[in-house]
Protein backbone atom coordinates (compact mmCIF):
# COMPACT_ATOMS: atom_id res chain seq x y z
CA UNK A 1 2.35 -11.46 23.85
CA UNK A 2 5.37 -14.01 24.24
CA UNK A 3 2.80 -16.81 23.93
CA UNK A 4 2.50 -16.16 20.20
CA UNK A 5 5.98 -16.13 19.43
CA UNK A 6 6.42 -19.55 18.02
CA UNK A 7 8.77 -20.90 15.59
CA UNK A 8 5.98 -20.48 13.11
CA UNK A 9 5.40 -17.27 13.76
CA UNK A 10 9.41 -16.14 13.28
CA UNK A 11 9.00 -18.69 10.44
CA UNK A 12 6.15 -17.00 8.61
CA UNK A 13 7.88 -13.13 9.20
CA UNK A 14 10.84 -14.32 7.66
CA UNK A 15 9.11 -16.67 4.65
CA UNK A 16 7.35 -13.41 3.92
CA UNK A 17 9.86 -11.53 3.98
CA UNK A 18 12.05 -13.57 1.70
CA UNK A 19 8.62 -13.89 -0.60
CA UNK A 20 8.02 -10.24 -0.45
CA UNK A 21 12.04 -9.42 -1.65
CA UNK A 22 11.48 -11.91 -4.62
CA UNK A 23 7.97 -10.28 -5.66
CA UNK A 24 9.39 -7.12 -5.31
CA UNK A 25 12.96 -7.69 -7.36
CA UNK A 26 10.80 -8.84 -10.26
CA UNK A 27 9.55 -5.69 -12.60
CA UNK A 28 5.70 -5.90 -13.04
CA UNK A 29 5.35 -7.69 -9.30
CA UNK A 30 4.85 -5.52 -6.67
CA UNK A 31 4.06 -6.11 -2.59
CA UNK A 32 0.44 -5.03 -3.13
CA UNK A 33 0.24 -7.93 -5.80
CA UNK A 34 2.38 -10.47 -3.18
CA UNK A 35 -0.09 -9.90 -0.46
CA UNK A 36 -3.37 -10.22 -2.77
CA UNK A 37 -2.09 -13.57 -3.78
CA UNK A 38 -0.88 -14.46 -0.52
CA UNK A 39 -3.75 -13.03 1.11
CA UNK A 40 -6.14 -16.47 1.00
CA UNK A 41 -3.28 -18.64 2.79
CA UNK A 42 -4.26 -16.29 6.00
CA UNK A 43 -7.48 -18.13 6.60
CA UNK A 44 -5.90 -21.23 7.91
CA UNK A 45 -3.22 -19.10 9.92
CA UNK A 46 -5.21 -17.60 12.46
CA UNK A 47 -5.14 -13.82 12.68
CA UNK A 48 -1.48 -13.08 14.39
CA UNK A 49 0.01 -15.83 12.16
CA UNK A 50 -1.37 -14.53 9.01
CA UNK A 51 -0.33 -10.63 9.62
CA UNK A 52 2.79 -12.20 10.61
CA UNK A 53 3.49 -13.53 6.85
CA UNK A 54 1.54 -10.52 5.34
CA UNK A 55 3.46 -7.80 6.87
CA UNK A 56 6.41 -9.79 5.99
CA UNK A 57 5.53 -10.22 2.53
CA UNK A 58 4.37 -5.95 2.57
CA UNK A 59 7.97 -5.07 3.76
CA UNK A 60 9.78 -7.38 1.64
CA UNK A 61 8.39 -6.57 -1.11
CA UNK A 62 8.56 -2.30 -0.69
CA UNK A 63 12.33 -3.03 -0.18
CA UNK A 64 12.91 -5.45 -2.64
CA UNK A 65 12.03 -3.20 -5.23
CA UNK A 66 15.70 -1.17 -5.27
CA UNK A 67 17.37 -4.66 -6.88
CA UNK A 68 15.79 -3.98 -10.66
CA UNK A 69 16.40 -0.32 -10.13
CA UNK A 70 19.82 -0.11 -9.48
CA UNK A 71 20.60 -2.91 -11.72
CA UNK A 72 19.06 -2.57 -14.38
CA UNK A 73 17.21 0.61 -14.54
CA UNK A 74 14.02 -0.71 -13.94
CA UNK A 75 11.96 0.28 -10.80
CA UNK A 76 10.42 -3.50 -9.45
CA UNK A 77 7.52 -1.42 -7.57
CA UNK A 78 6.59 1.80 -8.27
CA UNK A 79 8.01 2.94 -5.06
CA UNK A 80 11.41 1.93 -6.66
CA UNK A 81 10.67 5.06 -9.33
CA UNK A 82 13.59 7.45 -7.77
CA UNK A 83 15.82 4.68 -6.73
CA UNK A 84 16.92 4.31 -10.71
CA UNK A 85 17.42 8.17 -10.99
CA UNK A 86 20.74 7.33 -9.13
CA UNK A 87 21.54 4.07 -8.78
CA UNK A 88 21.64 2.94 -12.40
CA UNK A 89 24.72 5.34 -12.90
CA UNK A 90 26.21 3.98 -10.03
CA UNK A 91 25.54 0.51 -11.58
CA UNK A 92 26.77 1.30 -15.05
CA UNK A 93 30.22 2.96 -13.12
CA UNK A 94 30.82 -0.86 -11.54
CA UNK A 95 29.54 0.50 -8.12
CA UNK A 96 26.34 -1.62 -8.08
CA UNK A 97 26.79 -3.43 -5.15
CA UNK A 98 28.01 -0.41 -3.03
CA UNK A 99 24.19 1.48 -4.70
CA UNK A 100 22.56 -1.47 -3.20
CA UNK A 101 24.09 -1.79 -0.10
CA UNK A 102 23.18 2.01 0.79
CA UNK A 103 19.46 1.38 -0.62
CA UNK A 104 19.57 -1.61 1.81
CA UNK A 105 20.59 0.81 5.48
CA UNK A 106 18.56 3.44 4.00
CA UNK A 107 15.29 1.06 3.83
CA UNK A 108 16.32 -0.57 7.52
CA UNK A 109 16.48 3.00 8.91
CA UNK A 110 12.64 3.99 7.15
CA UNK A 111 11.14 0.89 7.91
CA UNK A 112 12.20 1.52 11.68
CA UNK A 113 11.60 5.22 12.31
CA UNK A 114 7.97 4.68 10.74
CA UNK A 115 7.65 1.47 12.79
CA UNK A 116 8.21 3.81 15.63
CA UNK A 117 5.82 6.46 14.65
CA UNK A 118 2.49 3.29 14.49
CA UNK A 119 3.93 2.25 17.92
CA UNK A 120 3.63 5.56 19.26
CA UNK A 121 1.17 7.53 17.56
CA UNK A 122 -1.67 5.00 16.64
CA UNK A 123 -3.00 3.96 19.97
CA UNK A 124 -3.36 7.70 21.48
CA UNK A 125 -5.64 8.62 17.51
CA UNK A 126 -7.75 5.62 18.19
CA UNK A 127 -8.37 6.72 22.12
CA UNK A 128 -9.19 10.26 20.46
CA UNK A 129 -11.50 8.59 17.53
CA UNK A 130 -13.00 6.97 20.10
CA UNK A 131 -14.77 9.44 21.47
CA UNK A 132 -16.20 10.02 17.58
CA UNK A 133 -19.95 9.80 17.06
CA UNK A 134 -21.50 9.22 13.54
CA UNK A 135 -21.24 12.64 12.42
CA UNK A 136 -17.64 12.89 13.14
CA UNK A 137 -16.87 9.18 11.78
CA UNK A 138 -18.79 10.41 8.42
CA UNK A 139 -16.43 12.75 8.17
CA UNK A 140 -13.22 11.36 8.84
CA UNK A 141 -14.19 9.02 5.80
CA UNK A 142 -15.35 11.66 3.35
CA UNK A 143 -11.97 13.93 4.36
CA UNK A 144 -10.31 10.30 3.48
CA UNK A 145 -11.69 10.25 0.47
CA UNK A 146 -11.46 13.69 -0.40
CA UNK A 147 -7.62 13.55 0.28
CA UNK A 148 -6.78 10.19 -1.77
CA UNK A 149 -8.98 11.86 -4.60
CA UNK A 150 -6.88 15.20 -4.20
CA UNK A 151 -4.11 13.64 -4.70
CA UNK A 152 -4.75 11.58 -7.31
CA UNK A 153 -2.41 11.93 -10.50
CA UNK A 154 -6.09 14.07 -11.61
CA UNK A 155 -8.41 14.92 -9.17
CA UNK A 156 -11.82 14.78 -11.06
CA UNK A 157 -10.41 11.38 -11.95
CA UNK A 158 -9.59 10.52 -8.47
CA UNK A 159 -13.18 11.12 -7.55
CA UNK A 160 -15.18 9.59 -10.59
CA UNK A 161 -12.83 6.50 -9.33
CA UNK A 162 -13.05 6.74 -5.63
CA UNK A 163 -17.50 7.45 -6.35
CA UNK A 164 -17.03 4.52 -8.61
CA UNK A 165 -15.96 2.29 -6.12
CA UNK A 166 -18.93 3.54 -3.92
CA UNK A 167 -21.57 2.68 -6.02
CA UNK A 168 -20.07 -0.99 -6.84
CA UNK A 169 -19.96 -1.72 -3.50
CA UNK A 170 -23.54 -0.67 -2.35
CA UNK A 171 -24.41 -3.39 -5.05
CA UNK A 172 -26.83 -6.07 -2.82
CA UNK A 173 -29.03 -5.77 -0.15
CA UNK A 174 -30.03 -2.39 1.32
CA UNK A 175 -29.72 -4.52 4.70
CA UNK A 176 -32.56 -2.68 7.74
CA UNK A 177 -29.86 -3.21 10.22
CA UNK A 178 -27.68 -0.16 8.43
CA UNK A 179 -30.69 1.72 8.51
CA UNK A 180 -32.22 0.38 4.97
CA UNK A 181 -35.75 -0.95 3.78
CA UNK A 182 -34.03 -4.58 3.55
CA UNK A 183 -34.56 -4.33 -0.73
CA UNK A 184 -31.96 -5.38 -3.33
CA UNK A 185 -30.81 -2.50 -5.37
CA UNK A 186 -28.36 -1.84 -8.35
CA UNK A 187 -28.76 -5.29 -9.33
CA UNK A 188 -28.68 -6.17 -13.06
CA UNK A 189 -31.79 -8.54 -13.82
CA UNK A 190 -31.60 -12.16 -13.60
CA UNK A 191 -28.34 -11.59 -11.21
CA UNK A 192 -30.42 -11.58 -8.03
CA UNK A 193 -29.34 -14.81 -6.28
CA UNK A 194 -25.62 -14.04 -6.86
CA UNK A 195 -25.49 -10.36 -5.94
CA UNK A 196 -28.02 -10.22 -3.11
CA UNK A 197 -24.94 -9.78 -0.81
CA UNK A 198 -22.95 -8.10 -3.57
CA UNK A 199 -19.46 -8.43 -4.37
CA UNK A 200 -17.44 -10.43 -1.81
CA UNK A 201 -14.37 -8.17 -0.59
CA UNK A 202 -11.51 -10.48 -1.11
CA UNK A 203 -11.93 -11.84 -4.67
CA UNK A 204 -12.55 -7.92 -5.59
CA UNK A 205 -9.04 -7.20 -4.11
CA UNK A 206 -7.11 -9.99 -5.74
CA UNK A 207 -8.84 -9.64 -9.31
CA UNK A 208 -7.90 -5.68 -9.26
CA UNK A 209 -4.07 -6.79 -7.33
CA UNK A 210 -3.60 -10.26 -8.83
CA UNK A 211 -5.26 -10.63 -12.00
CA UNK A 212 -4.72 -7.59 -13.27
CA UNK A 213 -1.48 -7.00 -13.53
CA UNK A 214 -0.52 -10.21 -14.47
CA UNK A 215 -3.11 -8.89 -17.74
CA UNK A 216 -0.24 -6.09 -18.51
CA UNK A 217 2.13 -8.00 -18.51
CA UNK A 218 1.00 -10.54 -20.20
CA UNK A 219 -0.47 -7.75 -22.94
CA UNK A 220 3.44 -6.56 -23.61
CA UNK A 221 4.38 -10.23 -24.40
CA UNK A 222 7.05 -12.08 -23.39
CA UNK A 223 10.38 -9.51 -23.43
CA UNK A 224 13.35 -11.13 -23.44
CA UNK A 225 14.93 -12.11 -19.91
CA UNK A 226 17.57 -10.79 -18.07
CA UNK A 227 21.06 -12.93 -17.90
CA UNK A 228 23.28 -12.55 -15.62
CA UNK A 229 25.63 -10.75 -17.69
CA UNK A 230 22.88 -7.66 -17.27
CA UNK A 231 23.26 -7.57 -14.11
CA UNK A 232 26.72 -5.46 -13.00
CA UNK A 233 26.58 -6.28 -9.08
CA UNK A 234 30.18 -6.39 -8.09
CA UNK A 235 32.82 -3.37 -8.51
CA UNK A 236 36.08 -1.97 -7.61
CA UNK A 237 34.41 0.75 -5.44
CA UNK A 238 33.04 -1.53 -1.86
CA UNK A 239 30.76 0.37 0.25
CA UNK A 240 31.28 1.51 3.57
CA UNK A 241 28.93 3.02 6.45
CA UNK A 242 31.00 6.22 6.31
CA UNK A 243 28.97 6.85 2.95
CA UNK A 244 26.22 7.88 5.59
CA UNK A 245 27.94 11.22 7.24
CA UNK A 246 26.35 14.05 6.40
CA UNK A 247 23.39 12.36 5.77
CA UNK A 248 21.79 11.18 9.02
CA UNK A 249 19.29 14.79 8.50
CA UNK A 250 18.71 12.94 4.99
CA UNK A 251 17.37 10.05 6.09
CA UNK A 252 15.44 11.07 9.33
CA UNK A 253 13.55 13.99 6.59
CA UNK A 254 12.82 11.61 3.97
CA UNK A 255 11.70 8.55 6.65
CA UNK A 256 9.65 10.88 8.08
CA UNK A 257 8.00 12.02 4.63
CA UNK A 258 7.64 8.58 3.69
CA UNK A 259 5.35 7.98 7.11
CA UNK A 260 3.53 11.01 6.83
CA UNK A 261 2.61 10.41 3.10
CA UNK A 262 1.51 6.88 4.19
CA UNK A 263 -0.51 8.43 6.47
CA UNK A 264 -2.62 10.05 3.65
CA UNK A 265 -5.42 7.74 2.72
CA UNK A 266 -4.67 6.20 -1.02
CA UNK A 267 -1.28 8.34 -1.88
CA UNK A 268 1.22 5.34 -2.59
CA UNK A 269 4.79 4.63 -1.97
CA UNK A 270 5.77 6.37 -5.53
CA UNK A 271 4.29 9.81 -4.16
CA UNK A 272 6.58 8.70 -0.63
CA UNK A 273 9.75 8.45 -2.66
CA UNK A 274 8.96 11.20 -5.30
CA UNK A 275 8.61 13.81 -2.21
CA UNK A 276 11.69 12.36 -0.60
CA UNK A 277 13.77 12.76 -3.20
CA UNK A 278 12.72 16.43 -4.53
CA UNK A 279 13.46 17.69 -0.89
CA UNK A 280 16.32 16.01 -0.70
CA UNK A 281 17.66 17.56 -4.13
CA UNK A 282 16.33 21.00 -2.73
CA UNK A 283 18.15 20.69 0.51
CA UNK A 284 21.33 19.85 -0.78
CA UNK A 285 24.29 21.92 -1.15
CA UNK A 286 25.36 19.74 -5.19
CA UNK A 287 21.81 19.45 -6.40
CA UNK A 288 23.58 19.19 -9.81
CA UNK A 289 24.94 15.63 -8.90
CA UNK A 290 21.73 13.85 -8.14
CA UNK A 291 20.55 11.71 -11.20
CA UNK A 292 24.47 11.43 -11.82
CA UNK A 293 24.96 8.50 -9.96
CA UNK A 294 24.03 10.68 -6.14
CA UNK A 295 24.17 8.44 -2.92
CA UNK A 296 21.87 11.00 -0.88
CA UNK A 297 19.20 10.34 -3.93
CA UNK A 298 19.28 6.52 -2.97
CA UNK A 299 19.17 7.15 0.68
CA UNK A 300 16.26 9.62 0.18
CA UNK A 301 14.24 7.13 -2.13
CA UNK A 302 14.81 4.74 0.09
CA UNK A 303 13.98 5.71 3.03
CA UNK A 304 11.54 7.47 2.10
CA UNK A 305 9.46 4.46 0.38
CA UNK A 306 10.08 2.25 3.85
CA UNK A 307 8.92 5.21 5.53
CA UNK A 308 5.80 4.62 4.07
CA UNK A 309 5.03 1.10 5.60
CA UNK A 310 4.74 2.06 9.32
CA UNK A 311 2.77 4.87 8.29
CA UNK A 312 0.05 3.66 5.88
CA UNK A 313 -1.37 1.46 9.21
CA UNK A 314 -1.77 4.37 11.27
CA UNK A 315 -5.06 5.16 9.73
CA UNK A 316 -5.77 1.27 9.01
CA UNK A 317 -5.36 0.76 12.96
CA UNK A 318 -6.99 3.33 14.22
CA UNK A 319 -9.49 4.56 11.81
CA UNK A 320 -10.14 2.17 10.30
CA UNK A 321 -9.10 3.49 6.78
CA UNK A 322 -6.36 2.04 5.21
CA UNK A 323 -3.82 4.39 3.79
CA UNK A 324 -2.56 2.21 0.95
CA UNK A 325 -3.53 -0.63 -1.82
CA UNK A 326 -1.42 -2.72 0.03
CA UNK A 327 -3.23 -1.99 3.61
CA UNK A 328 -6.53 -1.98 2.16
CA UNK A 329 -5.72 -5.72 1.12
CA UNK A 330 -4.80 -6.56 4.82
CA UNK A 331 -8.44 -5.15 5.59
CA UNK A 332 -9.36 -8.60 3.94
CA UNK A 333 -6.95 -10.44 6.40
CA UNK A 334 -8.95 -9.07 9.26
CA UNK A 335 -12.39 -9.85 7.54
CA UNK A 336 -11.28 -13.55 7.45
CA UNK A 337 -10.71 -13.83 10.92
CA UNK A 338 -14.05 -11.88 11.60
CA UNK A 339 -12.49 -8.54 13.67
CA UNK A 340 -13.31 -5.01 12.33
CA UNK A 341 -10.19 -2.12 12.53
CA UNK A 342 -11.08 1.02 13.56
CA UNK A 343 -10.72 2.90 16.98
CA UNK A 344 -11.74 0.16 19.13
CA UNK A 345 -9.28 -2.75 17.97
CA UNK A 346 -5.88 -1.65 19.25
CA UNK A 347 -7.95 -1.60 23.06
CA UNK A 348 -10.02 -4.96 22.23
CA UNK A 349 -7.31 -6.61 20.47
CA UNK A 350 -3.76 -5.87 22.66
CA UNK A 351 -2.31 -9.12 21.82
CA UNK A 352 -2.38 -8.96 18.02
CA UNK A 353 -1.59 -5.57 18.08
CA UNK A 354 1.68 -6.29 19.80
CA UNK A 355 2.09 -8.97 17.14
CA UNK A 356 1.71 -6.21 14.37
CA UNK A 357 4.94 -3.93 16.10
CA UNK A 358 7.08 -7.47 16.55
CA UNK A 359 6.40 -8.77 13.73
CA UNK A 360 7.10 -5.25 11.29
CA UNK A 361 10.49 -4.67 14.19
CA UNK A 362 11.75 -8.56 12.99
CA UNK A 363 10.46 -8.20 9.15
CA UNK A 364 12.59 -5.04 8.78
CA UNK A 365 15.28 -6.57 10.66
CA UNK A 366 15.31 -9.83 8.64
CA UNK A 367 15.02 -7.73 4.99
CA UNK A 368 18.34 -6.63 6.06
CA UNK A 369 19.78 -9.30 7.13
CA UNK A 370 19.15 -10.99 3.83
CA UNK A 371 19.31 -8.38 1.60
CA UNK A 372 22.31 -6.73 2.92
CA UNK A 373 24.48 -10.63 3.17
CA UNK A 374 22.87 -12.33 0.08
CA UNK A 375 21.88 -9.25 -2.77
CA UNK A 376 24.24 -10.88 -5.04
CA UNK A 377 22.11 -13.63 -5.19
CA UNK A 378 18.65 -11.95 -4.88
CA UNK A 379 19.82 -10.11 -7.97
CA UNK A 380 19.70 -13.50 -9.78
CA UNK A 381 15.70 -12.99 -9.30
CA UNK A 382 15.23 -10.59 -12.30
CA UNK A 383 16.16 -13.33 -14.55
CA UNK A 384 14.06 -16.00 -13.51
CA UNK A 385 11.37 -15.81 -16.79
CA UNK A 386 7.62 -14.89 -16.26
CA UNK A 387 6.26 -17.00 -18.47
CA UNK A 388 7.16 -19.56 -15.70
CA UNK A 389 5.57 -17.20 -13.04
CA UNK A 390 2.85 -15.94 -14.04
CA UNK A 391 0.88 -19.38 -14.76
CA UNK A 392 1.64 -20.20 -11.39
CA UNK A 393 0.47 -17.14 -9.73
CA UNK A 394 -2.73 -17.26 -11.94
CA UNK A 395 -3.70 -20.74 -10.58
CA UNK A 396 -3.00 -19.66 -6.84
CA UNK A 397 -5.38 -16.62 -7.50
CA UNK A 398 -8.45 -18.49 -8.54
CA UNK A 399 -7.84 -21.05 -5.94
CA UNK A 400 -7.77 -18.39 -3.48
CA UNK A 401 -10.95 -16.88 -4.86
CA UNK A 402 -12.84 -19.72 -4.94
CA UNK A 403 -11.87 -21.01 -1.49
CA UNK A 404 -12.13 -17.79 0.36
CA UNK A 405 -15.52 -18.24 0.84
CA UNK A 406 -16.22 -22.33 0.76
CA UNK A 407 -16.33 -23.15 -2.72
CA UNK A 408 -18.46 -20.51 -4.18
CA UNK A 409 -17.45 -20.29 -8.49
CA UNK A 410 -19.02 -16.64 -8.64
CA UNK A 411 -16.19 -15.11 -6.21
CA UNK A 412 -14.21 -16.80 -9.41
CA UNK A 413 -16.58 -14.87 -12.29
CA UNK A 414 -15.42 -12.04 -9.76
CA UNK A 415 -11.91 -12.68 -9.95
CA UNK A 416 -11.97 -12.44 -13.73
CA UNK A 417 -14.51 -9.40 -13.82
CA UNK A 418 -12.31 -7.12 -11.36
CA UNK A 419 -9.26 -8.24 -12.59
CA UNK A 420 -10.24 -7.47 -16.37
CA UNK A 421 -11.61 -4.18 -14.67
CA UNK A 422 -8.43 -3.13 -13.24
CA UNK A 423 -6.43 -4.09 -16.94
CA UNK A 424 -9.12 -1.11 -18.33
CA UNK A 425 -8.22 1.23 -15.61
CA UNK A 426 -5.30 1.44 -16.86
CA UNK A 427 -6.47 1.97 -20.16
CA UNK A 428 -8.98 4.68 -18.99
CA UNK A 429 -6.48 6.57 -16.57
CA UNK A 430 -8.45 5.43 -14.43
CA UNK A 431 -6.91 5.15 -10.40
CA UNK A 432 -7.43 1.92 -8.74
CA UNK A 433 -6.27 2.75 -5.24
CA UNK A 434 -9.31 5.45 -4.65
CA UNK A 435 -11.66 2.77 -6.32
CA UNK A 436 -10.94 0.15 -3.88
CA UNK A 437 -10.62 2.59 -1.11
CA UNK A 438 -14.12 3.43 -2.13
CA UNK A 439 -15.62 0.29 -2.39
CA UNK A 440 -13.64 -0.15 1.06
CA UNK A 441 -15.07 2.41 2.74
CA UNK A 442 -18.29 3.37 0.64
CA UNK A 443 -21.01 1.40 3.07
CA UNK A 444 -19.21 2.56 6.08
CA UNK A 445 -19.50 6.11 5.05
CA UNK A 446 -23.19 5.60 4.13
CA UNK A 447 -24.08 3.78 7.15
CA UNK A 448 -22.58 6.77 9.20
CA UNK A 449 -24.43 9.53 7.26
CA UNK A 450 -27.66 7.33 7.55
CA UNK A 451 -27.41 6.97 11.28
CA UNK A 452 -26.80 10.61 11.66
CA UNK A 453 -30.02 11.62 10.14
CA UNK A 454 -31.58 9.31 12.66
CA UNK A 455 -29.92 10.68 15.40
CA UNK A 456 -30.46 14.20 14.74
CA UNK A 457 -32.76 14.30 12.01
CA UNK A 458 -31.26 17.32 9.94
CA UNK A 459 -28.79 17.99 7.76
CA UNK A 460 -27.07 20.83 9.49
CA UNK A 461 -25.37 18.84 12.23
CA UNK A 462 -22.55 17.91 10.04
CA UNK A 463 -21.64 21.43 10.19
CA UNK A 464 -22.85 22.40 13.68
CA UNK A 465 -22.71 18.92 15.92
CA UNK A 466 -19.17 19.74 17.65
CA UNK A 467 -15.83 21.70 17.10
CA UNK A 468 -14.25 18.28 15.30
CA UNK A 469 -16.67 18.50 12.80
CA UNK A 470 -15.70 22.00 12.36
CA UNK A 471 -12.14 21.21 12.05
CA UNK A 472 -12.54 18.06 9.41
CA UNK A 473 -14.74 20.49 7.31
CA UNK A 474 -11.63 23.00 7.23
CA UNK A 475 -9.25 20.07 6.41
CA UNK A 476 -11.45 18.93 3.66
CA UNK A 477 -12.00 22.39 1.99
CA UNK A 478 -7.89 22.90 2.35
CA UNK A 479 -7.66 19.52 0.75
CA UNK A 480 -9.84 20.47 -2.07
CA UNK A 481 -8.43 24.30 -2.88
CA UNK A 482 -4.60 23.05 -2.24
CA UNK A 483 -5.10 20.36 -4.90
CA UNK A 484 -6.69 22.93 -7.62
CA UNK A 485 -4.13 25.07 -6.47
CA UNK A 486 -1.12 22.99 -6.73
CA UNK A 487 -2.72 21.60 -10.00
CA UNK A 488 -2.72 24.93 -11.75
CA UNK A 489 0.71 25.64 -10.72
CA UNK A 490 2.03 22.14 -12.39
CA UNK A 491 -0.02 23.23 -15.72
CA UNK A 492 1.60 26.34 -15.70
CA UNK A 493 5.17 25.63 -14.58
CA UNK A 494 5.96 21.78 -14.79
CA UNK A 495 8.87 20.61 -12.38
CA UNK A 496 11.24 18.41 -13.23
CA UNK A 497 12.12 16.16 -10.27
């Protein structure tokens, strides 16, 4: 593994990391969006090199999100959601920089446990996958989808999105090597020649990541910026690690919620911190102080939202399904570089698989660093205008598109169709992280079930072929009742988190 770590290498963790802080501290750009533009640069890289800036830019920009929220009430990411139910009142008391300070440990400490949990949990569920034939790989993917659907904000809407996403991406060629007749189908006439191999991957991801929120914001105008006199960093009240006794079960819960959520195929670093910092308000013995201005409700945000990096590439890595938008875009970093995730990569690909843990151990390392010595001056971020940014992010978007794959000007007509397709979503209520989960993992799924049939020729042997199967079919019925269940119980007695 040493061979790999080069100056560029520490150069590109740390770049992204710095990138990912800045994309983060800015409300309306979040680390999904920072990777998707990022994500063409990766093709020059090489594979290790490009993760290396990805992750970077993923953990950067998850942490960086807590600046806007304490500050000025104004979650950068939607995994920054919680931070502001406790660390604007700190900020409006003059304790800003002590709010920030404790987001800042409380991130280092969830980035770390979760980086833990990948390190040690991922390689022993890809040996098991392994052993996985199509039946039981079908099934992993439909109890994948099945999950991110259940728990979607609506969970017909999470599956009209996630079976949207499906039938995009079987858009092309019905190719005889997945078991098709080698016909084009779900092609629009006069279309043929530019959808015979339907849409390409990476301009669908930046369009829905890129474009298209750079189309909200640009559809509330341009808001007056933030000056510095918005922005109440310093204090009489300092912080100190001593803030952090009594809390050490705190952060090891909420970390470990953050991991498990990101675990969960589609969920989202908002559901991480949301969870995080209900059970932290349940668990404590002044539940009447959090949204008052609360330390533990930082730390449980916090940690809880950098739990969820480590965790969301536990399925990526081993199952080959990602667990979040963000991980689902570094499915396009691997495409690039021609290598296919799933059970078999961790064993095939040892050396960038170290290069993943190193390079997540120094990007959570080197947020801190930064974040913890410099905020005062990443807080300066939020006022730096859009109208500046966004033109410049727009043009580094359709360069990447058109690029990606040699110079072609429809993976640009793509660009602008899925971006203006992820502005609707919104409009809908739509969920984009199930649809691009489908599209992900749509052929996959049908070239499993397809294969199955021609194994075994019948329809029962998803039910019957071994005791997995079994199992998956009780996790995805448990999915399905505990969502209508938990569903009816919100309609009929909302919580207030």
């Amino acid at each position: 593994m040493f061979e790999i770590i080069t100056p560029l290498f520490l150069s590109l963790i740390v770049g992204g990391t710095f990138a990912g802080i800045v994309f983060g501290a800015i409300p309306g750009m979040t680390a999904t969006m920072a990777v998707a533009v990022c994500l063409p640069l990766t093709y020059s890289l090489g594979l290790e090199n490009g993760l290396a800036l990805l992750l970077g830019l993923y953990v950067g920009g998850i942490s960086g999100g807590l600046v806007p929220a304490i500050l000025l009430g104004i979650p950068g990411t939607p995994s920054s959601i919680t931070t502001t139910f406790d660390g604007y009142p700190m900020a409006r008391r003059g304790e800003g920089e002590k709010a920030l300070r404790i987001g800042i440990v409380a991130s280092l400490v969830g980035g770390l446990i979760s980086l833990a949990v990948l390190w040690l949990f991922a390689p022993t569920l890809a040996d098991f996958a392994i052993k996985f034939s199509y039946v039981e790989k079908f099934l992993i993917i439909f109890f994948a989808l099945t999950v991110m659907a259940a728990l979607s904000s609506d969970m017909l809407i999470g599956i009209f999105s996630g079976v949207l996403g499906i039938f995009i991406a079987l858009i092309g060629t019905y190719d005889i090597s997945d078991g098709g007749n080698g016909h084009t189908r779900l092609i629009p006439p006069g279309t043929d020649y530019w959808l015979e191999d339907g849409f390409s991957l990476l301009p669908v991801l930046i369009g829905l990541f890129g474009l298209a929120a750079i189309l909200e914001q640009a559809e509330l105008g341009a808001p007056r910026g933030h000056s510095r006199e918005d922005l109440k960093v310093g204090g009489e009240s300092t912080f100190s690690f001593s803030v952090f006794k009594g809390q050490i079960v705190n952060l090891v819960r909420s970390s470990g919620i953050g991991t498990f959520v990101g675990i969960l195929p589609g969920v989202g670093g908002s559901a991480a911190s949301i969870l995080a910092y209900s059970n932290a308000k349940t668990f404590s013995s002044h539940p009447e102080t959090f949204g008052k201005g609360e330390p533990a409700g930082i730390i449980a945000s916090e940690s809880g939202n950098n739990g969820l990096t480590g965790g969301a590439l536990v399925p990526l890595l081993s199952l080959g399904i990602p667990g979040d938008s963000t991980t689902a875009l570094l499915i396009g970093a691997f495409t690039l570089q021609g290598i296919q995730v799933g059970p078999l990569f961790i064993g095939n690909n040892p050396v960038t698989w170290d290069a993943m843990i190193f390079a997540m151990l120094i990007a959570n390392l080197a947020m801190f660093v930064m974040m913890y010595f410099a905020i005062r001056y990443f807080a300066l971020v939020v006022t730096v205008p859009k109208h500046i940014l966004f033109p410049v992010i727009l043009m580094m978007c359709v360069i990447g598109a058109y690029t990606i794959n040699y110079g072609i000007m429809f993976d640009v007509w793509t660009l602008l169709i899925f971006g203006i397709a992820g502005w609707l979503f919104t409009k809908l209520g739509l969920e984009v992280a199930p649809f691009i989960i489908g599209f992900i993992l749509g052929p996959s799924a049908e070239v499993y079930f397809v294969k199955s049939l021609e194994s075994f020729g019948t329809l029962t042997i998803f039910f019957t072929k071994s005791w997995i199967a079994v199992v998956l079919w009780v996790l995805i019925l448990a999915s399905i009742f505990g969502s209508i269940a938990l569903s009816r119980r919100h309609r009929s007695d909302p919580v207030e988190v």
